[in-house]
PDB file of N, CA and C in Angstrom:
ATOM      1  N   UNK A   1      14.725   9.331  26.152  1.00  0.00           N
ATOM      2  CA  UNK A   1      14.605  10.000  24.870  1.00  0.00           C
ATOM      3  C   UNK A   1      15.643   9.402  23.931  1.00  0.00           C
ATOM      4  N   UNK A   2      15.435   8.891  22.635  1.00  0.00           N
ATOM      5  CA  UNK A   2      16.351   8.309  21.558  1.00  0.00           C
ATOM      6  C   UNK A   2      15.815   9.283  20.549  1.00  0.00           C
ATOM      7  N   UNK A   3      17.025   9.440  20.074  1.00  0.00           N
ATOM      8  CA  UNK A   3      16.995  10.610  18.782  1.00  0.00           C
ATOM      9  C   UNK A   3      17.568  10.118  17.727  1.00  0.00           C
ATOM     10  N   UNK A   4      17.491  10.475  16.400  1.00  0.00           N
ATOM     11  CA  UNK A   4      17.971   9.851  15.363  1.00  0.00           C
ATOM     12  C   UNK A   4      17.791  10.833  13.914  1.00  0.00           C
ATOM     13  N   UNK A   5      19.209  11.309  13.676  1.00  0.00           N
ATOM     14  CA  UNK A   5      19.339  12.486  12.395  1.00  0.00           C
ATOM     15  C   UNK A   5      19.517  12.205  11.069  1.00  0.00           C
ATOM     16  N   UNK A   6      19.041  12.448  10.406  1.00  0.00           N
ATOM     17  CA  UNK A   6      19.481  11.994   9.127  1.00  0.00           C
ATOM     18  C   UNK A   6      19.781  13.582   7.930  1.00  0.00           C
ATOM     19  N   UNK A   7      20.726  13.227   7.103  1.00  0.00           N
ATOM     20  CA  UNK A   7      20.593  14.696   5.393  1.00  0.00           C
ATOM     21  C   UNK A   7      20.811  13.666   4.763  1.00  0.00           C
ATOM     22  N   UNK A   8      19.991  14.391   3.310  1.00  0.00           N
ATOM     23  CA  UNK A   8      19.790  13.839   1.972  1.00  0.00           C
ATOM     24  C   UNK A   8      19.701  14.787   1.117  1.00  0.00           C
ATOM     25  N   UNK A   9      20.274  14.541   0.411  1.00  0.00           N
ATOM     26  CA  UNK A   9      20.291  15.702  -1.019  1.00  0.00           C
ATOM     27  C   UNK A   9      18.389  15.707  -1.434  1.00  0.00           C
ATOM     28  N   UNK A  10      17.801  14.220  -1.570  1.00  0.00           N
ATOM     29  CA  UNK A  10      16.571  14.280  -1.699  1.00  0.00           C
ATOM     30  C   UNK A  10      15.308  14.219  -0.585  1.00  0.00           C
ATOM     31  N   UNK A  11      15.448  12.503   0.032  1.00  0.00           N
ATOM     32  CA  UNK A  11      14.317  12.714   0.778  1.00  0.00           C
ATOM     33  C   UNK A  11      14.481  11.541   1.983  1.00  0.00           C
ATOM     34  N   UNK A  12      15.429  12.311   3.055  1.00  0.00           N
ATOM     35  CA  UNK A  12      15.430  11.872   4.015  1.00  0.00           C
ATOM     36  C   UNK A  12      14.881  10.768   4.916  1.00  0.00           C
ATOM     37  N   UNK A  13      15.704   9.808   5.451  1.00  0.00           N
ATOM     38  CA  UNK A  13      14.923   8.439   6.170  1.00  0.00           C
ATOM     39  C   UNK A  13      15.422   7.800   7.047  1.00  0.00           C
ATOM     40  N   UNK A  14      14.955   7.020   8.163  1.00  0.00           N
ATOM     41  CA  UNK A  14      15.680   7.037   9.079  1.00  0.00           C
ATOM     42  C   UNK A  14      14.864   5.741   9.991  1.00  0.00           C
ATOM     43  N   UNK A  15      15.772   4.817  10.747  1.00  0.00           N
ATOM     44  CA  UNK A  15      14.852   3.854  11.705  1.00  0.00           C
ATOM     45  C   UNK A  15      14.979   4.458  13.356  1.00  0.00           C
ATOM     46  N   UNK A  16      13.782   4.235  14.062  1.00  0.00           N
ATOM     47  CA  UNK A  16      13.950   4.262  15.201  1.00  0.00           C
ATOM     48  C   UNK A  16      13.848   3.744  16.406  1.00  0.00           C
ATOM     49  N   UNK A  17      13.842   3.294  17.058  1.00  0.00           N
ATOM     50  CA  UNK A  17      12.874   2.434  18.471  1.00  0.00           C
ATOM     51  C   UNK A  17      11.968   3.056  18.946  1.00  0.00           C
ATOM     52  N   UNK A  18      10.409   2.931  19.563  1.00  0.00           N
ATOM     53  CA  UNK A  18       9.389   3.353  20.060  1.00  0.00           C
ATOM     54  C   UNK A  18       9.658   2.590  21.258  1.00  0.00           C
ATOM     55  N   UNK A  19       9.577   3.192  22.174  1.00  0.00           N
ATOM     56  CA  UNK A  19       8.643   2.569  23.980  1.00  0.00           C
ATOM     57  C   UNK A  19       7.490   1.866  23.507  1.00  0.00           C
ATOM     58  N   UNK A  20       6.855   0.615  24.063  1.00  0.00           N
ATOM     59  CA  UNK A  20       5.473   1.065  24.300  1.00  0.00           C
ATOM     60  C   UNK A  20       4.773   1.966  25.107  1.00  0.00           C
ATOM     61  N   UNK A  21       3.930   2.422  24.505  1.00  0.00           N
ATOM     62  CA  UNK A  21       3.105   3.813  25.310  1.00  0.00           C
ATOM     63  C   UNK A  21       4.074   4.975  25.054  1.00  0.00           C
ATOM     64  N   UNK A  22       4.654   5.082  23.829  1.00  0.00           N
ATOM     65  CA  UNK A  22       5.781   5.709  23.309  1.00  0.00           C
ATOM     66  C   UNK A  22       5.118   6.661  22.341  1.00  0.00           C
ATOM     67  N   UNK A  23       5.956   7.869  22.382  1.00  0.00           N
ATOM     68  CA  UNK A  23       5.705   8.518  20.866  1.00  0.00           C
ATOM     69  C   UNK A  23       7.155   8.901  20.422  1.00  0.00           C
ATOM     70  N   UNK A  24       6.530   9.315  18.932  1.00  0.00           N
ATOM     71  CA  UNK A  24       7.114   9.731  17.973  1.00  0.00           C
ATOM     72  C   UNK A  24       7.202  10.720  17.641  1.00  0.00           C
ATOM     73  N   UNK A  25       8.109  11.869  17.176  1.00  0.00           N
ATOM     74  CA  UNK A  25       8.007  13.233  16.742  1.00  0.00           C
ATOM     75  C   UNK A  25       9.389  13.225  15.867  1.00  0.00           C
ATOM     76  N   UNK A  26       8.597  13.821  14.877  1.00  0.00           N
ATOM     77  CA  UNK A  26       9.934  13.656  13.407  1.00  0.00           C
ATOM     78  C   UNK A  26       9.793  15.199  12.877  1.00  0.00           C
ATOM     79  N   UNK A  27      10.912  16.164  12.416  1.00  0.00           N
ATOM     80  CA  UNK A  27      10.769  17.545  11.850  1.00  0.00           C
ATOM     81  C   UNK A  27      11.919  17.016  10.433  1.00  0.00           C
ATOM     82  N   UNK A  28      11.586  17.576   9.571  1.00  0.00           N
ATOM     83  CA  UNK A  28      11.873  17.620   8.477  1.00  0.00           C
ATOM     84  C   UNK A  28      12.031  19.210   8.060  1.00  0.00           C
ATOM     85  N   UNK A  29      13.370  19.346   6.974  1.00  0.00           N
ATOM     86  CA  UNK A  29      13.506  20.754   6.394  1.00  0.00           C
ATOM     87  C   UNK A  29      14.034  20.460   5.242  1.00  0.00           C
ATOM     88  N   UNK A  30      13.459  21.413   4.176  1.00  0.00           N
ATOM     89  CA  UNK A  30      14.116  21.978   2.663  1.00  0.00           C
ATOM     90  C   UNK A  30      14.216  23.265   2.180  1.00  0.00           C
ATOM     91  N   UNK A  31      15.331  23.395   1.726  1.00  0.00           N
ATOM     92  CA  UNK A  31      15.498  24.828   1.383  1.00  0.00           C
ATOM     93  C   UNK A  31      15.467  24.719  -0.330  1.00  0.00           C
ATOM     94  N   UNK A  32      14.990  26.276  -0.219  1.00  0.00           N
ATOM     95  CA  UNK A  32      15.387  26.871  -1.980  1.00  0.00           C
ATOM     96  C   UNK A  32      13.723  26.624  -2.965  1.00  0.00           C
ATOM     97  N   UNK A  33      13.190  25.955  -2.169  1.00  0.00           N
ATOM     98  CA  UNK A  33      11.660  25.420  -3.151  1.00  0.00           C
ATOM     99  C   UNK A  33      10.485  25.486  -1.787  1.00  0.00           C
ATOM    100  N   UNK A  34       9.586  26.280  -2.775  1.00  0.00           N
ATOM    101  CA  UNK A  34       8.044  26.134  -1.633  1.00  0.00           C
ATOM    102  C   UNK A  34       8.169  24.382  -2.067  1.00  0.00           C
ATOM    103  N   UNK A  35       7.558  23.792  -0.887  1.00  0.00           N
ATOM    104  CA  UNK A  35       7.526  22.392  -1.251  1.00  0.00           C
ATOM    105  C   UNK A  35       6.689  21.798   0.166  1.00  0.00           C
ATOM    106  N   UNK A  36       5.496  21.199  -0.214  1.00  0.00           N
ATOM    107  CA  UNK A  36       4.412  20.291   0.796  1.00  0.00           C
ATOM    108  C   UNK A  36       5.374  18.793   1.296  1.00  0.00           C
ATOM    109  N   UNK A  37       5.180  18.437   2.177  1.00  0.00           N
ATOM    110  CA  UNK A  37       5.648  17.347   2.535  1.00  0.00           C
ATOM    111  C   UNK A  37       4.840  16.211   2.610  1.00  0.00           C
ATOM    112  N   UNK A  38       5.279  14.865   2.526  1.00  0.00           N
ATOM    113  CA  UNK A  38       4.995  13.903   2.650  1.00  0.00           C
ATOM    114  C   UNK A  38       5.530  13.255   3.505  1.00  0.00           C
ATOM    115  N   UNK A  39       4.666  12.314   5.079  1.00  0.00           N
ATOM    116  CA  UNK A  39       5.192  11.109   5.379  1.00  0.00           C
ATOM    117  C   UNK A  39       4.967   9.904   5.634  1.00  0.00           C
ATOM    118  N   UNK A  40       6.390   9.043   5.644  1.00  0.00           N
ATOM    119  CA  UNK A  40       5.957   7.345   5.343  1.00  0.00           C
ATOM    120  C   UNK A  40       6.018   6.971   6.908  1.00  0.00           C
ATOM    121  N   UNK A  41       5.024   6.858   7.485  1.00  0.00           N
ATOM    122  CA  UNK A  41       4.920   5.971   8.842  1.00  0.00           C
ATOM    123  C   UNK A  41       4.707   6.782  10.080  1.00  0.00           C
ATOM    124  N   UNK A  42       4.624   7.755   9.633  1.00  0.00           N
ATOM    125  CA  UNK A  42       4.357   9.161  10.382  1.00  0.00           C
ATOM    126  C   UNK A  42       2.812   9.963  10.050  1.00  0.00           C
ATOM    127  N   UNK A  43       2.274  10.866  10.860  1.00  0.00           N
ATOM    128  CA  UNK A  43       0.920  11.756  10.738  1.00  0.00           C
ATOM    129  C   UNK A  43       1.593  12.738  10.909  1.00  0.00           C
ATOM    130  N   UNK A  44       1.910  13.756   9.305  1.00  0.00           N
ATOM    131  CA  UNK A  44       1.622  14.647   9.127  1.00  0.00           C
ATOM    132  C   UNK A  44       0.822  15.783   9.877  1.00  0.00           C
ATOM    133  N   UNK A  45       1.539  16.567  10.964  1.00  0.00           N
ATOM    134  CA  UNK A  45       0.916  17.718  11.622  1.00  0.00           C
ATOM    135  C   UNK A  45       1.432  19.366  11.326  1.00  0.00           C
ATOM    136  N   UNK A  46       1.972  19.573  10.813  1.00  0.00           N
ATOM    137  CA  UNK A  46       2.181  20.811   9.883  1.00  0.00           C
ATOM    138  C   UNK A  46       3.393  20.839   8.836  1.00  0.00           C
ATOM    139  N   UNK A  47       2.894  21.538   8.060  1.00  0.00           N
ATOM    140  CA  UNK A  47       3.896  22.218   6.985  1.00  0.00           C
ATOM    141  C   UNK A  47       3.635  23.622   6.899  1.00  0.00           C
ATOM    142  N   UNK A  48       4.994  24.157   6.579  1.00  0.00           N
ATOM    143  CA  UNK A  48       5.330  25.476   6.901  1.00  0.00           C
ATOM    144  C   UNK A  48       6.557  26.455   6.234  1.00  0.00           C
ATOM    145  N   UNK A  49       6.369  27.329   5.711  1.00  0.00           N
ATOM    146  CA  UNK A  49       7.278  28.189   5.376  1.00  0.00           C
ATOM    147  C   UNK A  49       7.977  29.629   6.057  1.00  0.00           C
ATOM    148  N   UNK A  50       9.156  29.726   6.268  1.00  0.00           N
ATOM    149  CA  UNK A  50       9.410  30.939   6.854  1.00  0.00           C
ATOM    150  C   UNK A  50       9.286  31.960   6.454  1.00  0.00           C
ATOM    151  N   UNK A  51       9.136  32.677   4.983  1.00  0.00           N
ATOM    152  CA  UNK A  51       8.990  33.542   4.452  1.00  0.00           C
ATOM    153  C   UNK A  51      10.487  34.206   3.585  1.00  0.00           C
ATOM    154  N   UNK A  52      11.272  33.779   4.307  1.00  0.00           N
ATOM    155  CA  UNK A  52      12.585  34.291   4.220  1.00  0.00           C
ATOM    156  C   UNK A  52      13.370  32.514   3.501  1.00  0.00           C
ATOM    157  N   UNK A  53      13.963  33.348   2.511  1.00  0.00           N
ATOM    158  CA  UNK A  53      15.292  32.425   1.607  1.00  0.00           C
ATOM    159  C   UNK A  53      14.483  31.162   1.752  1.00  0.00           C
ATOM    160  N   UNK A  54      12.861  30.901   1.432  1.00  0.00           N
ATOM    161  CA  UNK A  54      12.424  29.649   0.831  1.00  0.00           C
ATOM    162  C   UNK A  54      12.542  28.618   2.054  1.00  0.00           C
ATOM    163  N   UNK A  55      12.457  28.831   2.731  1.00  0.00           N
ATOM    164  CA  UNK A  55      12.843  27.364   4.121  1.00  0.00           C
ATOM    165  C   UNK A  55      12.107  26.997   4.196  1.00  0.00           C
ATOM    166  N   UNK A  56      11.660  25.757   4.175  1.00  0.00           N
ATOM    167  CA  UNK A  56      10.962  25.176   4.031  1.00  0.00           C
ATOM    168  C   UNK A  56      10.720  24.125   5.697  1.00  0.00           C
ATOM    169  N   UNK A  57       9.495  23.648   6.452  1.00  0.00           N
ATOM    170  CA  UNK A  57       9.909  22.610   7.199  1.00  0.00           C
ATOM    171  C   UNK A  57       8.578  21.970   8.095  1.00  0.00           C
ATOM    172  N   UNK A  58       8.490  20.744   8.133  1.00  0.00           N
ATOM    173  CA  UNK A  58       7.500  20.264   8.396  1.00  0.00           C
ATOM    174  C   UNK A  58       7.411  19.279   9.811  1.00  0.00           C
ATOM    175  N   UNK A  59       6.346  18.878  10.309  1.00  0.00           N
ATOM    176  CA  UNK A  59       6.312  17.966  11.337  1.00  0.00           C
ATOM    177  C   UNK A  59       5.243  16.890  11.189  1.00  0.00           C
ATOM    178  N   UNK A  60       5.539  15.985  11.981  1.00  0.00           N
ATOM    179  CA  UNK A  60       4.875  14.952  12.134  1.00  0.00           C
ATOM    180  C   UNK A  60       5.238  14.117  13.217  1.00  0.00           C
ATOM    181  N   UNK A  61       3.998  13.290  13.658  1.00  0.00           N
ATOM    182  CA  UNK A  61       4.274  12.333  14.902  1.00  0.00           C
ATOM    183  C   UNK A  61       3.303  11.482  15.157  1.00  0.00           C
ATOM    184  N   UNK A  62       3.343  10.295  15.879  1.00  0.00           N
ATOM    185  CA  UNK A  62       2.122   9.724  15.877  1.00  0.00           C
ATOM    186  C   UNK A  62       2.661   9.116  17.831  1.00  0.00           C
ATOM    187  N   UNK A  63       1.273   8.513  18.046  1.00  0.00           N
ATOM    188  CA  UNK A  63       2.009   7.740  19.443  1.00  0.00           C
ATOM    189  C   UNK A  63       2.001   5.870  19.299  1.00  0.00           C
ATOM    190  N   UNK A  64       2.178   5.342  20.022  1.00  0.00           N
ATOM    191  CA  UNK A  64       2.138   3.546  19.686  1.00  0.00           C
ATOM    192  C   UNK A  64       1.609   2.949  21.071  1.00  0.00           C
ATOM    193  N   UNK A  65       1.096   2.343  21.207  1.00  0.00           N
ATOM    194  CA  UNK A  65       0.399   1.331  22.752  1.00  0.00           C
ATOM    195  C   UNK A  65       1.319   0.693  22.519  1.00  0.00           C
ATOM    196  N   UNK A  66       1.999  -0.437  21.046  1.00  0.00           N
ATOM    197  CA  UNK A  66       3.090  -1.584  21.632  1.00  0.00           C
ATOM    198  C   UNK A  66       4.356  -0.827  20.827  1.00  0.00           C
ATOM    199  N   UNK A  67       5.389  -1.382  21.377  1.00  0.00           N
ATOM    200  CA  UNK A  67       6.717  -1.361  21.137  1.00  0.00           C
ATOM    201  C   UNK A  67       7.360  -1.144  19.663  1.00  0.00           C
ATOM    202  N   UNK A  68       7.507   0.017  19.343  1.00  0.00           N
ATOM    203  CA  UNK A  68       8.065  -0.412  17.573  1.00  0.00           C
ATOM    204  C   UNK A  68       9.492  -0.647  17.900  1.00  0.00           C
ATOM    205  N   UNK A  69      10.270  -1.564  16.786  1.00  0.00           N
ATOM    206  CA  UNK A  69      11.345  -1.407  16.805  1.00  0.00           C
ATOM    207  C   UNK A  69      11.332  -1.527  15.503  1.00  0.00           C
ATOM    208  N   UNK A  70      13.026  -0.401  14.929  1.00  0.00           N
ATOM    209  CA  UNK A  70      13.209  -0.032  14.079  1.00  0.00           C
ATOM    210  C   UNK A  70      12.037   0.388  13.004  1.00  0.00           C
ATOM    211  N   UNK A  71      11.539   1.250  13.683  1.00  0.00           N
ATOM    212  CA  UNK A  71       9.946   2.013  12.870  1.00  0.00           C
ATOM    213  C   UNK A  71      10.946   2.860  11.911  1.00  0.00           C
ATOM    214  N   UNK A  72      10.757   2.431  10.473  1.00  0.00           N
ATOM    215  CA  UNK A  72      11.615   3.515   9.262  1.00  0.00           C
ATOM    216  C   UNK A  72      10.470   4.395   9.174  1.00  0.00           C
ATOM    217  N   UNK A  73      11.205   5.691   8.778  1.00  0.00           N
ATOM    218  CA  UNK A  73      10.070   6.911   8.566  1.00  0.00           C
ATOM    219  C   UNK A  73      11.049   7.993   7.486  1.00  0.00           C
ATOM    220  N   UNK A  74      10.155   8.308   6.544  1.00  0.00           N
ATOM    221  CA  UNK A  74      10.934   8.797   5.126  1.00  0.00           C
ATOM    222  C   UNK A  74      10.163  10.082   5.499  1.00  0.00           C
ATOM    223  N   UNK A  75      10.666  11.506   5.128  1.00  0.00           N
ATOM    224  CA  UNK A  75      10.346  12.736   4.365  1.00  0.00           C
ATOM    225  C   UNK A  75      10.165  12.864   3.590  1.00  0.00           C
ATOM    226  N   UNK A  76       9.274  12.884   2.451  1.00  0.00           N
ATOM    227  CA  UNK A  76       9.398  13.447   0.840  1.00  0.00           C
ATOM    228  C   UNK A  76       8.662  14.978   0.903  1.00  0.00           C
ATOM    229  N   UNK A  77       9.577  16.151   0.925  1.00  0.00           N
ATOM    230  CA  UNK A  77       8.900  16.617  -0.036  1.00  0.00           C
ATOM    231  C   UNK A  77       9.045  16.984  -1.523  1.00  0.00           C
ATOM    232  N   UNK A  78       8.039  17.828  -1.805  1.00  0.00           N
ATOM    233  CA  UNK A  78       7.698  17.498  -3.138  1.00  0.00           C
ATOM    234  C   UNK A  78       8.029  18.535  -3.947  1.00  0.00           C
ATOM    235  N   UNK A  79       9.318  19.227  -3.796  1.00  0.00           N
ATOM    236  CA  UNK A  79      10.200  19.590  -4.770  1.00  0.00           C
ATOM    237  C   UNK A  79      11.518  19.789  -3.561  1.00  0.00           C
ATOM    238  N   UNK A  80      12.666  19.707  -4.359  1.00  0.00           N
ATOM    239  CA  UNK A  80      13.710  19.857  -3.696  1.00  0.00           C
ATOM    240  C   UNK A  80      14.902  20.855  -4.202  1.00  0.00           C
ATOM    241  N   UNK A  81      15.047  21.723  -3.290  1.00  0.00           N
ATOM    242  CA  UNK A  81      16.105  22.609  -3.736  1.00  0.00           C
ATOM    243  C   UNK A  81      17.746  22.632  -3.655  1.00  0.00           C
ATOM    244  N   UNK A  82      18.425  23.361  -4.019  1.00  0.00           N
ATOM    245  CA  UNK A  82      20.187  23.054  -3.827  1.00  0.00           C
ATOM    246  C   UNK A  82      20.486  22.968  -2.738  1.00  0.00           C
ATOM    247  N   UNK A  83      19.766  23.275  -1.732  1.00  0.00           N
ATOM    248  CA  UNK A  83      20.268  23.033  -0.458  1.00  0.00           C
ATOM    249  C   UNK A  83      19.993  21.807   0.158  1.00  0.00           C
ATOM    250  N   UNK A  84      19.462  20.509  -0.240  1.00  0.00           N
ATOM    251  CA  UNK A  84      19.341  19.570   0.360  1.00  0.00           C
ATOM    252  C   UNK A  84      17.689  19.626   1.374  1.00  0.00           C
ATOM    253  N   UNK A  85      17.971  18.225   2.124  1.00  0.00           N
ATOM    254  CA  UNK A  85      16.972  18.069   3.223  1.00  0.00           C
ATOM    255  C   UNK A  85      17.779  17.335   3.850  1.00  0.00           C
ATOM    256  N   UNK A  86      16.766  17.604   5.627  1.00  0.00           N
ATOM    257  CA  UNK A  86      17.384  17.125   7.011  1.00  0.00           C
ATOM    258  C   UNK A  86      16.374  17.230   7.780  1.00  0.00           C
ATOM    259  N   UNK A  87      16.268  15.713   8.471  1.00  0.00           N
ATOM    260  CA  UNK A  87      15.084  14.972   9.060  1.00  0.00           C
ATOM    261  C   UNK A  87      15.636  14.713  10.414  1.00  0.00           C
ATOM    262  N   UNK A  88      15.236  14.769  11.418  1.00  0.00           N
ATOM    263  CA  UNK A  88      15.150  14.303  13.273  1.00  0.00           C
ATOM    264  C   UNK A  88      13.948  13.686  13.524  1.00  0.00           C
ATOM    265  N   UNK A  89      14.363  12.520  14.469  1.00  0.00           N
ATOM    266  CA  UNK A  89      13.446  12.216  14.779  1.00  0.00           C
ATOM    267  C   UNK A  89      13.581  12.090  16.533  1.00  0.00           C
ATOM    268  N   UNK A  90      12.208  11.898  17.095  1.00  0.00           N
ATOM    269  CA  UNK A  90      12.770  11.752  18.659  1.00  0.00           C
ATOM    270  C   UNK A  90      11.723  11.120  19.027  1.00  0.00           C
ATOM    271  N   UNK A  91      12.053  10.275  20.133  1.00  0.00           N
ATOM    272  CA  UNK A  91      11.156   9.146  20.592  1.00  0.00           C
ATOM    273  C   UNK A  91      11.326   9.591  21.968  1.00  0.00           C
ATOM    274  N   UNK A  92       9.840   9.329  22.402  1.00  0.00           N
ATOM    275  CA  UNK A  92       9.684   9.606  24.095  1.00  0.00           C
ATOM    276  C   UNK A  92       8.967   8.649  24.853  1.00  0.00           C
ATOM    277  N   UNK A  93       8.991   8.248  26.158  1.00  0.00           N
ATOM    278  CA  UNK A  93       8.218   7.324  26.729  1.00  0.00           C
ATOM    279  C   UNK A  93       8.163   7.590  28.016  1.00  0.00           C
TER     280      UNK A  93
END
């Protein structure tokens, strides 16, 4: 398992290594704004709100047959509040 964290005041990004026959799983969070997410190099599998103080936080993952190295993968979402954003990612094989 390789993991890899990233915060950004805006929109979080980060490189990682894939296995082949590897996956990917990336969570993303924003506070203070309802806000949909966007991602770069990643499949989008939910977005979500807690109900409580605006939290915002999303997932995504995809799997790979060959080897990525340094696969970059960005968060945007699409408004951002005073509290920043903070992206994980984790690779499995």
């Amino acid at each position: 398992v390789v993991t890899a964290t990233t915060a950004s005041p805006t929109n979080p990004n980060g490189s990682i290594n894939v296995s082949a026959n590897g996956a990917l799983i990336g969570f993303c969070t924003e506070g203070s704004n309802a806000a949909d997410f966007t991602w770069t190099n990643l499949t989008l599998d939910f977005s979500a709100n807690n109900g409580v103080n605006a939290i915002n936080y999303s997932g995504a993952s995809d799997t790979f047959s060959s080897a990525q190295s340094g696969r970059s993968v960005t968060c945007t979402p699409s408004s951002i509040g005073s509290v920043g954003t903070a992206m994980t990612l984790t690779a499995f094989r």
